[in-house]
C-alpha atoms as a PDB file:
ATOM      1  CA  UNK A   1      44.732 -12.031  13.126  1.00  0.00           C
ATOM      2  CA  UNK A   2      41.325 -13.836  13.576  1.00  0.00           C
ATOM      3  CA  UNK A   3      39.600 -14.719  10.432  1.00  0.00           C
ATOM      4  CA  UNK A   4      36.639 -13.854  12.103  1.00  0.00           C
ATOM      5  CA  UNK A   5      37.637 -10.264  13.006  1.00  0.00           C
ATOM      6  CA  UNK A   6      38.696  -9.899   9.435  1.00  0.00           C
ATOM      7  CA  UNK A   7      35.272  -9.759   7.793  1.00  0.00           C
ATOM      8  CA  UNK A   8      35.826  -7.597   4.661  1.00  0.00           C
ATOM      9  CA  UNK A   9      33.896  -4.239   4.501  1.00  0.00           C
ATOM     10  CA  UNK A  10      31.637  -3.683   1.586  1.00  0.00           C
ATOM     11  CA  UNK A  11      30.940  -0.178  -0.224  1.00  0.00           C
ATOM     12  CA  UNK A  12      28.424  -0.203  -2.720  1.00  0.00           C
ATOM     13  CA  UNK A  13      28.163   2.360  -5.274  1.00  0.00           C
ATOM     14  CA  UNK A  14      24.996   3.937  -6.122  1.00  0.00           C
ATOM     15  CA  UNK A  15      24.523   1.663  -9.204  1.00  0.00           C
ATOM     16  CA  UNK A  16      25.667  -1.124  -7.389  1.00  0.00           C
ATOM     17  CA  UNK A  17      22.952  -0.278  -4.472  1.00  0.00           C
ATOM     18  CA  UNK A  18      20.267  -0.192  -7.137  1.00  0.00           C
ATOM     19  CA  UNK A  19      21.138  -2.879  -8.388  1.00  0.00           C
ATOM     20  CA  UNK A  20      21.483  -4.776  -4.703  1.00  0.00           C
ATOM     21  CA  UNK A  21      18.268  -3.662  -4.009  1.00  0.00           C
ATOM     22  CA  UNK A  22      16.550  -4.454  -7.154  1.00  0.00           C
ATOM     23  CA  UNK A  23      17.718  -8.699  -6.768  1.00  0.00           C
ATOM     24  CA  UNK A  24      16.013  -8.372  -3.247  1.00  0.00           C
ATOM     25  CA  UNK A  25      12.792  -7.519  -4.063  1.00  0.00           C
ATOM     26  CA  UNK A  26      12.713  -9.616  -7.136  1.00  0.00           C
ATOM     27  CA  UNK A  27      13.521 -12.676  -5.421  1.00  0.00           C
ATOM     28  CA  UNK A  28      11.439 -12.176  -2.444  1.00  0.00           C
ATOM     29  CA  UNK A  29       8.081 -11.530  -4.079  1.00  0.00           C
ATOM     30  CA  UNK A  30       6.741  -9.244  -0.990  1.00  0.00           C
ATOM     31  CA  UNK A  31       7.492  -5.860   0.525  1.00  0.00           C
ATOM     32  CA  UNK A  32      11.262  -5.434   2.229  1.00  0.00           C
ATOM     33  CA  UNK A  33      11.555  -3.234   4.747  1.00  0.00           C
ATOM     34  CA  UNK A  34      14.552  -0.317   4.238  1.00  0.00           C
ATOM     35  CA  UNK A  35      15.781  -2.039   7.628  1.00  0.00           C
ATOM     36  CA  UNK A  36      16.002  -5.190   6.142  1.00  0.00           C
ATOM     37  CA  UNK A  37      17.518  -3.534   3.123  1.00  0.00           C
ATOM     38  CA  UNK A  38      19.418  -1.404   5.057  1.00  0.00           C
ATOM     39  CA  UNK A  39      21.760  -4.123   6.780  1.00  0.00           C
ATOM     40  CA  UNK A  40      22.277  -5.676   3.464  1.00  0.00           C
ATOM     41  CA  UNK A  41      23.593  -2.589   2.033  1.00  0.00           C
ATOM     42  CA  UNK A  42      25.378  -1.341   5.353  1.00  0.00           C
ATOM     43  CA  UNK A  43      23.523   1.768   5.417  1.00  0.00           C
ATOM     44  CA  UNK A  44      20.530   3.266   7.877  1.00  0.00           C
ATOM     45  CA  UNK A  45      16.731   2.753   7.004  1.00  0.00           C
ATOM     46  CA  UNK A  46      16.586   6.793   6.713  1.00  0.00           C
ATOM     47  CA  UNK A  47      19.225   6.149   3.798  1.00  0.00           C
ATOM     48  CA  UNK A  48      17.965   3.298   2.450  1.00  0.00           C
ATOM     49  CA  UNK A  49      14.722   4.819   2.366  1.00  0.00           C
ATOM     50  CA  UNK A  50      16.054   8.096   0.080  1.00  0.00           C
ATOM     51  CA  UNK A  51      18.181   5.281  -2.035  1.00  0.00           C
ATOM     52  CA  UNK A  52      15.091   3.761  -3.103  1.00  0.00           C
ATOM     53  CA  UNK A  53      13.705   7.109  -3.640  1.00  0.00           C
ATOM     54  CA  UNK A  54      16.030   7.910  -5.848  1.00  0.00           C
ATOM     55  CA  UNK A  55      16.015   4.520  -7.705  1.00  0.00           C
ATOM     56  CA  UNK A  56      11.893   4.692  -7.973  1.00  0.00           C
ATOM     57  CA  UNK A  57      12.251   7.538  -9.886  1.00  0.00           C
ATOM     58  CA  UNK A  58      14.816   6.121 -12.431  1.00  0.00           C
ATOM     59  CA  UNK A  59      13.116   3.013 -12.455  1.00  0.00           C
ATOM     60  CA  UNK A  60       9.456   3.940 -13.413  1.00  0.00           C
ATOM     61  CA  UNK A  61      10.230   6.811 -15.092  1.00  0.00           C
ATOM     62  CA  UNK A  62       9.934   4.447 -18.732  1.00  0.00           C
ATOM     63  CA  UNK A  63      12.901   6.222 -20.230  1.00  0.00           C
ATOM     64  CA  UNK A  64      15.283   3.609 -21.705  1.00  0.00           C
ATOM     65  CA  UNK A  65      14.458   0.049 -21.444  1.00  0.00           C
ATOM     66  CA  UNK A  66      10.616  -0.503 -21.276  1.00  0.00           C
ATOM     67  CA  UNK A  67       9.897  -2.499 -17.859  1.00  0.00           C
ATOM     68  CA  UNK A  68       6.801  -4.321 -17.144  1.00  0.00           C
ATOM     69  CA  UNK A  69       7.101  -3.661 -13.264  1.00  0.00           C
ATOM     70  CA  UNK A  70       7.431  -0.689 -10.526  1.00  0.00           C
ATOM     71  CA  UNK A  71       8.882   0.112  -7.979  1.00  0.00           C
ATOM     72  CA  UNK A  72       6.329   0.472  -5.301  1.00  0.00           C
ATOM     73  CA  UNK A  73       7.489   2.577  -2.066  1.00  0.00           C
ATOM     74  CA  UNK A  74       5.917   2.308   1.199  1.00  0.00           C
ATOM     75  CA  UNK A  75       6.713   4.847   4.298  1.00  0.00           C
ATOM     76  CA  UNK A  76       8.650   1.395   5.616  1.00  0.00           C
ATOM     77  CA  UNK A  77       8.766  -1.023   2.970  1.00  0.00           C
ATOM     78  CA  UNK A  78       9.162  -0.821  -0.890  1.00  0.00           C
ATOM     79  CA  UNK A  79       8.381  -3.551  -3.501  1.00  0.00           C
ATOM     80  CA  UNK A  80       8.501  -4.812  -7.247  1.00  0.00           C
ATOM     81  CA  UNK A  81       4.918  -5.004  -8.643  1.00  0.00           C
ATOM     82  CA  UNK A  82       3.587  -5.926 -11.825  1.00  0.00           C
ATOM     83  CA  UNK A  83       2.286  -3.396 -14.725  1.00  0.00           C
ATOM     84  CA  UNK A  84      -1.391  -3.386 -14.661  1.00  0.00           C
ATOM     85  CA  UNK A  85      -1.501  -3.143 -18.312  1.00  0.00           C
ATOM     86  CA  UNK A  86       0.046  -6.256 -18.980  1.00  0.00           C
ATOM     87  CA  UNK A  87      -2.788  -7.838 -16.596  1.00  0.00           C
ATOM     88  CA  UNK A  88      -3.740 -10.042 -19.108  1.00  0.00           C
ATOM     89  CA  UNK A  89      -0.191 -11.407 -20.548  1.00  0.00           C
ATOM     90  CA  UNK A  90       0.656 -12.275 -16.807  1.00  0.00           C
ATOM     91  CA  UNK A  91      -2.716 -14.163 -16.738  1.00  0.00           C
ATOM     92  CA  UNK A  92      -2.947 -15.989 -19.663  1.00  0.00           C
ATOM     93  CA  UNK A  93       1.485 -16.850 -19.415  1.00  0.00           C
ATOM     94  CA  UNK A  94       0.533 -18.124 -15.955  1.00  0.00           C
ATOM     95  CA  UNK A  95      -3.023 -19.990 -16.872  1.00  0.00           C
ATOM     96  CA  UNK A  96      -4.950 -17.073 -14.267  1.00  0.00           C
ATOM     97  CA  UNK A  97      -8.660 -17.812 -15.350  1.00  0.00           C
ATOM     98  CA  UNK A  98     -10.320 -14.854 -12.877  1.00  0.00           C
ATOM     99  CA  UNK A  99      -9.021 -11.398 -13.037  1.00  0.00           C
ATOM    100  CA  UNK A 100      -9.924 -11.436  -9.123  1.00  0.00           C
ATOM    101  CA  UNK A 101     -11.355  -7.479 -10.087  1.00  0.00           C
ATOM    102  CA  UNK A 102     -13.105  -6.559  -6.929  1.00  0.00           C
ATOM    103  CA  UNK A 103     -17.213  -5.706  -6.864  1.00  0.00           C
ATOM    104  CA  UNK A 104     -18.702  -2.342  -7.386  1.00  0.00           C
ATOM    105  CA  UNK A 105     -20.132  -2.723  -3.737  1.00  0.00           C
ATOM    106  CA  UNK A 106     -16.472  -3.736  -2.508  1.00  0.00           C
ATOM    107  CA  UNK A 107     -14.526  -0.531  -4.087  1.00  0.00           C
ATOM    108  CA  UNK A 108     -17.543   1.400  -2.508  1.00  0.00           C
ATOM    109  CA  UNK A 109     -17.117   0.737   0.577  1.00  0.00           C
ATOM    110  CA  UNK A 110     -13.238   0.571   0.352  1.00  0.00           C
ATOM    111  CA  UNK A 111     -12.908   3.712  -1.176  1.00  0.00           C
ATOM    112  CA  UNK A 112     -15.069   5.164   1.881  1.00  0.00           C
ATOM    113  CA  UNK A 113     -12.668   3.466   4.637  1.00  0.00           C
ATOM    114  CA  UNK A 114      -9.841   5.185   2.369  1.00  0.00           C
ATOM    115  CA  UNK A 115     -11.092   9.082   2.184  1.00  0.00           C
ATOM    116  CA  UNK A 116     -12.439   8.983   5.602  1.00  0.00           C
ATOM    117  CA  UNK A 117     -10.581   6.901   7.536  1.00  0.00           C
ATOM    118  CA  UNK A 118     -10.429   5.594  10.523  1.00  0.00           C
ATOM    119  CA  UNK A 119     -14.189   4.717  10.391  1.00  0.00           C
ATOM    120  CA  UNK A 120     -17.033   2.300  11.404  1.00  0.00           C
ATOM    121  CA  UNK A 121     -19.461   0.085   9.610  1.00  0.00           C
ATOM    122  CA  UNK A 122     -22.345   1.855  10.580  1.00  0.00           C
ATOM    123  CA  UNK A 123     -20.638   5.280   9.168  1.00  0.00           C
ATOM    124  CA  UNK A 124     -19.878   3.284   5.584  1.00  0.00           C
ATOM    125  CA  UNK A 125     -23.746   1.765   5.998  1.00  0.00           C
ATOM    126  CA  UNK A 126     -25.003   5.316   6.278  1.00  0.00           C
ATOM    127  CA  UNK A 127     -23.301   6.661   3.247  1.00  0.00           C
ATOM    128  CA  UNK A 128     -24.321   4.221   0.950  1.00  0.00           C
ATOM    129  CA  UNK A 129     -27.488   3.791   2.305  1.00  0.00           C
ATOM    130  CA  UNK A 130     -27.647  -0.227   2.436  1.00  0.00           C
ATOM    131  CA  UNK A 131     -26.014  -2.648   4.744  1.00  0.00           C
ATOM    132  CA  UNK A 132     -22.363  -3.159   4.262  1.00  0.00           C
ATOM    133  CA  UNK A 133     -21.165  -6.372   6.885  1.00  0.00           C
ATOM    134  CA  UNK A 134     -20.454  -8.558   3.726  1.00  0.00           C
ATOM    135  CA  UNK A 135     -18.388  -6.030   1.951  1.00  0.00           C
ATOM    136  CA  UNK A 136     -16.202  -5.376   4.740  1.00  0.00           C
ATOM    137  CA  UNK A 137     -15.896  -8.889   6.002  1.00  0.00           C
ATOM    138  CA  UNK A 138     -15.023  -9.806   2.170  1.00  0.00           C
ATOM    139  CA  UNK A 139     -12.345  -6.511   2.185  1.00  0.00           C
ATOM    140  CA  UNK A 140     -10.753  -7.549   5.658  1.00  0.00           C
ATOM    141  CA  UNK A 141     -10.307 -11.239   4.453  1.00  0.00           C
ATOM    142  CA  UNK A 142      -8.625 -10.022   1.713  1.00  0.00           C
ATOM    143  CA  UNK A 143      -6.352  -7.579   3.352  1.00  0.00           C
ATOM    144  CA  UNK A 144      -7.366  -4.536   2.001  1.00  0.00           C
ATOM    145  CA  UNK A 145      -8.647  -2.998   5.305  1.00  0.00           C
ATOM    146  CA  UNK A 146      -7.985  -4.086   8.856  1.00  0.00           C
ATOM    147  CA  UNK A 147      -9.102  -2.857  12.537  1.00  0.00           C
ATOM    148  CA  UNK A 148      -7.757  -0.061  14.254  1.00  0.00           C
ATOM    149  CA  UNK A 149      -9.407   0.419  17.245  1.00  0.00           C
ATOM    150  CA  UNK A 150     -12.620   1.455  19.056  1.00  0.00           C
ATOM    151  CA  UNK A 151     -14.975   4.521  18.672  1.00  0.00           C
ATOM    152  CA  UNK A 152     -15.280   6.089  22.220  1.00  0.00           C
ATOM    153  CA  UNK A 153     -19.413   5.873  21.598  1.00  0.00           C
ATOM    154  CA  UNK A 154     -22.030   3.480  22.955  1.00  0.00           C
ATOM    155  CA  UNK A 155     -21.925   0.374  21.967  1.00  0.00           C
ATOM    156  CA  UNK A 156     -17.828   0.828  21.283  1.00  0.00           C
ATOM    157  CA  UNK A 157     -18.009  -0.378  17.278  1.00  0.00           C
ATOM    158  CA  UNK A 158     -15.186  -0.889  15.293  1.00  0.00           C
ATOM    159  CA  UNK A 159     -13.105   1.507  13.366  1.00  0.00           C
ATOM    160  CA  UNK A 160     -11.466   0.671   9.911  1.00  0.00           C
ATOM    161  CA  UNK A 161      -8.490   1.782   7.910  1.00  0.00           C
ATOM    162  CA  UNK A 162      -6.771   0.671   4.871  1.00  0.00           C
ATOM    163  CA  UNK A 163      -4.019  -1.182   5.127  1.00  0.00           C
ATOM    164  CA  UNK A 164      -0.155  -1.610   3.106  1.00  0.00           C
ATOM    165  CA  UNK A 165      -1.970  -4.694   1.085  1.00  0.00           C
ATOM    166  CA  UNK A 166      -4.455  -1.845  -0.142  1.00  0.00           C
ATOM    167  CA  UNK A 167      -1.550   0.677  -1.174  1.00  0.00           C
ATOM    168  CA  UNK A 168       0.338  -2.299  -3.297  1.00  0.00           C
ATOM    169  CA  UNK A 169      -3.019  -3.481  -4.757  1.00  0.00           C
ATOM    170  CA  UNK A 170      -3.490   0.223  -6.139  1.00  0.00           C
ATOM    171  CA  UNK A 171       0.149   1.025  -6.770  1.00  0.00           C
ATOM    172  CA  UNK A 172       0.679   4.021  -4.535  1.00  0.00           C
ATOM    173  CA  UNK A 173       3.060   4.738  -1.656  1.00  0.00           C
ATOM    174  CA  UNK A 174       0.528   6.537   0.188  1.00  0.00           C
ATOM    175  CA  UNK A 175      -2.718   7.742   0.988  1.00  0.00           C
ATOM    176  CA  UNK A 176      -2.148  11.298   0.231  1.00  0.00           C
ATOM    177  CA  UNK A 177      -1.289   9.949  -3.550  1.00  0.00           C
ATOM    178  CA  UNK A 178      -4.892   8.928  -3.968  1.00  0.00           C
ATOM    179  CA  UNK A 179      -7.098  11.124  -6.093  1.00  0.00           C
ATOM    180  CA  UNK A 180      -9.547  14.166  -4.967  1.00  0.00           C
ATOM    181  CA  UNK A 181     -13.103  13.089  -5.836  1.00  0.00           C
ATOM    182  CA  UNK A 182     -15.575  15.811  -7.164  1.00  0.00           C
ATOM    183  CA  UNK A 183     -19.054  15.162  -5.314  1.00  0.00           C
ATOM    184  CA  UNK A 184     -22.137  17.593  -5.048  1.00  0.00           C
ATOM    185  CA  UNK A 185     -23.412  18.350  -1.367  1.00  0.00           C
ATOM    186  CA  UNK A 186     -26.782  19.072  -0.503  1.00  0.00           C
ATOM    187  CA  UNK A 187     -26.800  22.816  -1.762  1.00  0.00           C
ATOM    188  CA  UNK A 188     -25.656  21.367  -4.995  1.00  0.00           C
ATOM    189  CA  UNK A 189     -22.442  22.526  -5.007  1.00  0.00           C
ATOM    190  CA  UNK A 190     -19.800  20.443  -6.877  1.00  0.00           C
ATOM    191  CA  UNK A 191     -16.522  19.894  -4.525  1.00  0.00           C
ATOM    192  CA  UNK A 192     -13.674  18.082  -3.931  1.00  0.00           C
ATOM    193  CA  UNK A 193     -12.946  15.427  -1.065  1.00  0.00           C
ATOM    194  CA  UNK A 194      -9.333  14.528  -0.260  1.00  0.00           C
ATOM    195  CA  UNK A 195      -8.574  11.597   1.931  1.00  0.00           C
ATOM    196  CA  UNK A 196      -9.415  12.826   5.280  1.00  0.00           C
ATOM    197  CA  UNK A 197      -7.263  11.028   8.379  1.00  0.00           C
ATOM    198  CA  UNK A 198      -9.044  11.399  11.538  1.00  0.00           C
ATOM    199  CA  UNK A 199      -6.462  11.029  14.971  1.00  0.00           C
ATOM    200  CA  UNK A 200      -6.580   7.147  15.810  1.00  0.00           C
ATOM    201  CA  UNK A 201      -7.549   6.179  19.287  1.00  0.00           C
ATOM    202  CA  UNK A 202      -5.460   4.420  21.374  1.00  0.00           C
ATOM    203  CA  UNK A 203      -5.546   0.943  19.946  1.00  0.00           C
ATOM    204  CA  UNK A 204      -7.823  -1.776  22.107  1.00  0.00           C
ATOM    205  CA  UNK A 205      -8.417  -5.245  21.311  1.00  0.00           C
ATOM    206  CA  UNK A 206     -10.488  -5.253  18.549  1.00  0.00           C
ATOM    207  CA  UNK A 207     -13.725  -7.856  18.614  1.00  0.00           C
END
């Protein structure tokens, strides 16, 4: 028989999958898709996807072993990511002068994109109540927030969202994992804001 027609077929136990999937992400450094993943372990994204699941919650539960990383899940990706308690080991083993902690006006206006989402620079401008065009320039060059389109208003500005970079940066697989904010609205009533995801509109070329 061909050599080539006898490829051997691979079955990975669960352990063995963890395991698999746990020397990928270390030695790539950057999210893997459960596709990617998927092929190496023979099985679907859809499977690869509850796999990693199932390994998250083994893996960062802290019983056993003490690990200084997570495993971060994405809806199509998942990645290891540093502790952010050992923030200063990792910079002082690896000579890291600047914490590169973003500004108080940057994690304003970021966590405005991220509860109201998709959303314009004049919308951010109005809720804090000063101009915003360096913050978000600063956020978008670093990846935090991106464009997703164009308001269907005059003048056709913008719209915002967060992006995977942001969910990493924060450790969370998604945005309904972020926290509800208390705020008081103008009757002086304390509530709570979840992120709020406005329908996208069909993407354009954005400016």
């Amino acid at each position: 028989m061909d050599k080539n027609l006898e490829e051997e077929i691979v079955f990975y136990t669960p352990e063995q999958q963890f395991a698999v999937i746990e020397a990928c992400l270390f030695a790539a450094g950057h999210p893997l898709s459960y596709e990617k993943l998927g092929e190496v372990l023979r099985i679907t994204p859809g499977e690869c996807a509850d796999v990693v699941e199932k390994m998250a919650s083994l893996y960062n539960s802290g019983d056993g072993f003490p690990r200084g990383v997570i495993l971060v899940r994405f809806p199509d990706s998942c990645q290891l990511c540093t502790k952010e308690i050992y923030s200063t080991e990792i910079r002082q083993a690896l000579g890291i002068r600047r914490g590169g902690h973003l500004s108080q006006s940057l994690l304003e206006v970021l966590a405005i994109v991220a509860y109201n989402q998709p959303s314009t620079r004049a919308f951010v401008d109005a809720v804090r109540g000063v101009d915003s065009s360096y913050a978000v320039g600063a956020l978008l060059e670093k990846n935090l927030i991106e464009p997703c389109g164009k308001l269907d208003a005059p003048g056709r500005p913008t719209l915002y969202r967060t992006t995977t970079d942001f969910l990493r940066v924060f450790g969370i697989a998604s945005l309904n994992e972020l926290p509800a904010v208390r705020v008081k609205n103008d009757a002086g009533e304390t509530v709570e804001i979840t992120p709020e995801h406005k329908p996208e509109p069909d993407p354009t070329p954005a400016e």
